[in-house]
C-alpha atoms as a PDB file:
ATOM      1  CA  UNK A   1       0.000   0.000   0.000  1.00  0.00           C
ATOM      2  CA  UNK A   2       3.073   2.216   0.707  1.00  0.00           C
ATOM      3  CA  UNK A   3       4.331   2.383  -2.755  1.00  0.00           C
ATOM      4  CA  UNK A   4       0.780   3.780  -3.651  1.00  0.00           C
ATOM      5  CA  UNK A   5       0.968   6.950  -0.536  1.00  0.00           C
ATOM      6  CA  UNK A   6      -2.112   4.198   1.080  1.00  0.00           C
ATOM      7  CA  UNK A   7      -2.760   3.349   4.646  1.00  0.00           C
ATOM      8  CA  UNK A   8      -3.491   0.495   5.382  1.00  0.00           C
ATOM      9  CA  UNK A   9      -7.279   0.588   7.759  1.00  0.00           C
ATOM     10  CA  UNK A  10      -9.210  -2.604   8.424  1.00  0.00           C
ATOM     11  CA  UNK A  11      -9.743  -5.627   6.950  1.00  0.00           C
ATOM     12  CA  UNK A  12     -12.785  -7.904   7.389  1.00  0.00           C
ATOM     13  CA  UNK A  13     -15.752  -9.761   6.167  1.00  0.00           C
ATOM     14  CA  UNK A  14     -18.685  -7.441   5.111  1.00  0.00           C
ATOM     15  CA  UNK A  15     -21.056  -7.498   8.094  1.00  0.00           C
ATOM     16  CA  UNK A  16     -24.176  -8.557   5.601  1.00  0.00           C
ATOM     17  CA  UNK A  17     -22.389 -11.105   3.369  1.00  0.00           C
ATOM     18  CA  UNK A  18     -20.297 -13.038   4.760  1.00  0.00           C
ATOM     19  CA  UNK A  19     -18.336 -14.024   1.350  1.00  0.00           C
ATOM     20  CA  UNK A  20     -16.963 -10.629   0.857  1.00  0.00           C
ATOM     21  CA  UNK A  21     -13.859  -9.246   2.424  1.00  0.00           C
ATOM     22  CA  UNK A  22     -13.602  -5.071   2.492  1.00  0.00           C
ATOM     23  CA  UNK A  23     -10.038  -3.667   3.134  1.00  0.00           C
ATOM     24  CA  UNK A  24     -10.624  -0.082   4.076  1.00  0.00           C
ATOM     25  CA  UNK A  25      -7.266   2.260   3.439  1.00  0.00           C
ATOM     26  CA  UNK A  26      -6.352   6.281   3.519  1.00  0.00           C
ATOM     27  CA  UNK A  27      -5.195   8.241   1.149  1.00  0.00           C
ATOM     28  CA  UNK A  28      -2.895   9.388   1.216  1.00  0.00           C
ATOM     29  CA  UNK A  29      -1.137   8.282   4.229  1.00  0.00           C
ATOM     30  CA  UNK A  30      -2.947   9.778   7.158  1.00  0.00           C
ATOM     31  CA  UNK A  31      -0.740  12.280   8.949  1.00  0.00           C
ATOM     32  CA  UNK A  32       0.396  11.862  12.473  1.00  0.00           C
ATOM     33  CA  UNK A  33      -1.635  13.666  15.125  1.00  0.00           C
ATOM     34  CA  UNK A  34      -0.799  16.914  15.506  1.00  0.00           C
ATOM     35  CA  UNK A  35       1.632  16.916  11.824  1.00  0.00           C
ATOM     36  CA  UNK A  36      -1.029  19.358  10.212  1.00  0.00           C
ATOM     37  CA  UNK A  37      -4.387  19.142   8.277  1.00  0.00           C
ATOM     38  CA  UNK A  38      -3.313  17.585   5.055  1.00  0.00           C
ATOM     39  CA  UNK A  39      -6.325  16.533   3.057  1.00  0.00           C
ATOM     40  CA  UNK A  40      -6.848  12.788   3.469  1.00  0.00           C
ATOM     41  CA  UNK A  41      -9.729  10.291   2.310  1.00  0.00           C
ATOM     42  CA  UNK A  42     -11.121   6.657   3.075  1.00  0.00           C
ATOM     43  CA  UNK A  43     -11.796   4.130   0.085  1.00  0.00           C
ATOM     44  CA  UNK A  44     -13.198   0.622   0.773  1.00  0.00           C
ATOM     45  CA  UNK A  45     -12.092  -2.162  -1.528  1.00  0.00           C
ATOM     46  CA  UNK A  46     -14.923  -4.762  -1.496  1.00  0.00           C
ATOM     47  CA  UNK A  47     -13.742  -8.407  -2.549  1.00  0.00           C
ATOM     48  CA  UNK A  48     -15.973 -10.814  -3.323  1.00  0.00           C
ATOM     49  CA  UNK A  49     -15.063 -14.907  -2.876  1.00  0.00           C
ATOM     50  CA  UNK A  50     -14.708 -16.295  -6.402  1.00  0.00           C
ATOM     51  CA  UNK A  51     -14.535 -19.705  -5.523  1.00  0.00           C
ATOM     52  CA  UNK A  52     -11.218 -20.743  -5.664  1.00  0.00           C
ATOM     53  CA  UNK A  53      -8.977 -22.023  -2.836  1.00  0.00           C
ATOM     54  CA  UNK A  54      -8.457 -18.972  -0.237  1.00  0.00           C
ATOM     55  CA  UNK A  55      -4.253 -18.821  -0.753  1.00  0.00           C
ATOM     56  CA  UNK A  56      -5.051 -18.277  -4.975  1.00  0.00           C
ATOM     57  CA  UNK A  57      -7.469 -15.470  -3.998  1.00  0.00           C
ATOM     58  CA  UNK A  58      -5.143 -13.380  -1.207  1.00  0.00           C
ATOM     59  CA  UNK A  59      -2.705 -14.140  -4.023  1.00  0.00           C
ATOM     60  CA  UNK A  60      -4.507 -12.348  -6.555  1.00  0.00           C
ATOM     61  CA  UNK A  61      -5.138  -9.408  -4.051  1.00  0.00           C
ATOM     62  CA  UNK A  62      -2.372  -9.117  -3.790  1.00  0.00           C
ATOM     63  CA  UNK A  63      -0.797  -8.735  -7.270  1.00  0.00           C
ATOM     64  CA  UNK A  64      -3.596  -6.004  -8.147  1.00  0.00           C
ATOM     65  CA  UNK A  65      -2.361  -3.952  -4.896  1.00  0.00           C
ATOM     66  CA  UNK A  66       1.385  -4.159  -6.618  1.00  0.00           C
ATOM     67  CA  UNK A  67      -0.252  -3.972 -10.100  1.00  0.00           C
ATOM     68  CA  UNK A  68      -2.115  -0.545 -10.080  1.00  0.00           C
ATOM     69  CA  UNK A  69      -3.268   2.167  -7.163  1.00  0.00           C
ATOM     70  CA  UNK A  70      -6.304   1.242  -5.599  1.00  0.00           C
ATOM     71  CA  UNK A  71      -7.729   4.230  -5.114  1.00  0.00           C
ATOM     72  CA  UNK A  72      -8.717   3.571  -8.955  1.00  0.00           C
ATOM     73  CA  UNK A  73     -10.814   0.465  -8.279  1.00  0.00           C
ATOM     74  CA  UNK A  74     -12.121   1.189  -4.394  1.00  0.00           C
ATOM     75  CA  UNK A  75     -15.150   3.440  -3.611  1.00  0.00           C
ATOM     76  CA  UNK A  76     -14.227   6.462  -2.216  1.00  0.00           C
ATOM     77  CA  UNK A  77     -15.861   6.051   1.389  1.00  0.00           C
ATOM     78  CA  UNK A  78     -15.362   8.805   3.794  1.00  0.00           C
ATOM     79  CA  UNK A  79     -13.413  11.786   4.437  1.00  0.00           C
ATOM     80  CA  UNK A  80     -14.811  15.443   3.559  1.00  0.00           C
ATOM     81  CA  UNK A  81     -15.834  17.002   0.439  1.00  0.00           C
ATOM     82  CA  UNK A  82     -13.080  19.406   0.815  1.00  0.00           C
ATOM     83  CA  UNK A  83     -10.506  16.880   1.163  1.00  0.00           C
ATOM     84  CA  UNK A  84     -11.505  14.581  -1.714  1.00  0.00           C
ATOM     85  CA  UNK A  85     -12.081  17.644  -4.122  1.00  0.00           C
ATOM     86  CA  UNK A  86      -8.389  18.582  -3.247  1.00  0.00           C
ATOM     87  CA  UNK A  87      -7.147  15.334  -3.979  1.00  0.00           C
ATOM     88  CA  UNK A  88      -9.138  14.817  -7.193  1.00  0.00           C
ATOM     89  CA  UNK A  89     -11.670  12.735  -6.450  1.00  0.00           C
ATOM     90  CA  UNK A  90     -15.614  13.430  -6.898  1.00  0.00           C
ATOM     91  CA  UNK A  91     -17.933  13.602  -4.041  1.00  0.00           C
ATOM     92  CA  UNK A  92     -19.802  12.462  -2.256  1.00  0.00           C
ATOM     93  CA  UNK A  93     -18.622   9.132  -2.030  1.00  0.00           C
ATOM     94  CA  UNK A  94     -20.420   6.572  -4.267  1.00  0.00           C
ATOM     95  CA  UNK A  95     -22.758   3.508  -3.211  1.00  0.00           C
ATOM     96  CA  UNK A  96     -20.649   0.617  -2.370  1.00  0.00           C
END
């Protein structure tokens, strides 16, 4: 996520379907507390199971992170309008 200015949040099942993992992530990397107020946003990657064995899957994950910057495939989740209009990105945040 580094290589991509991304924070790594949460990751987890979605509460209402259990075959989806969500890895929420800032961008970019959240400041330190008290660094300043540089804009920063939320994005949720939603991940559905496809079926095949679990290791193949994380694998995959995996080589899209490295592949291209998520922020270009993950719903822009949270943040402020302010902040996500700085950085480029349209709000408000889309349905996930």
């Amino acid at each position: 996520m580094a290589q991509w200015s991304c924070q790594q949040g949460w990751i987890g099942t979605h509460y209402a379907q259990r075959n989806q993992v969500e890895l929420g992530f800032i961008y970019p990397e959240r400041p330190s507390f008290g660094s300043g107020s540089s804009p920063w946003v939320q994005f949720i990657w939603s991940i559905p199971d496809n079926g095949t064995p679990p290791e193949e899957q994380a694998n995959a994950v995996l080589r899209q992170l490295a592949a291209a910057r998520p922020t270009t495939y993950a719903c822009l989740a949270g943040g402020s309008r302010e902040a996500a209009e700085a950085l480029g990105f349209t709000w408000p945040p889309g349905p996930e």
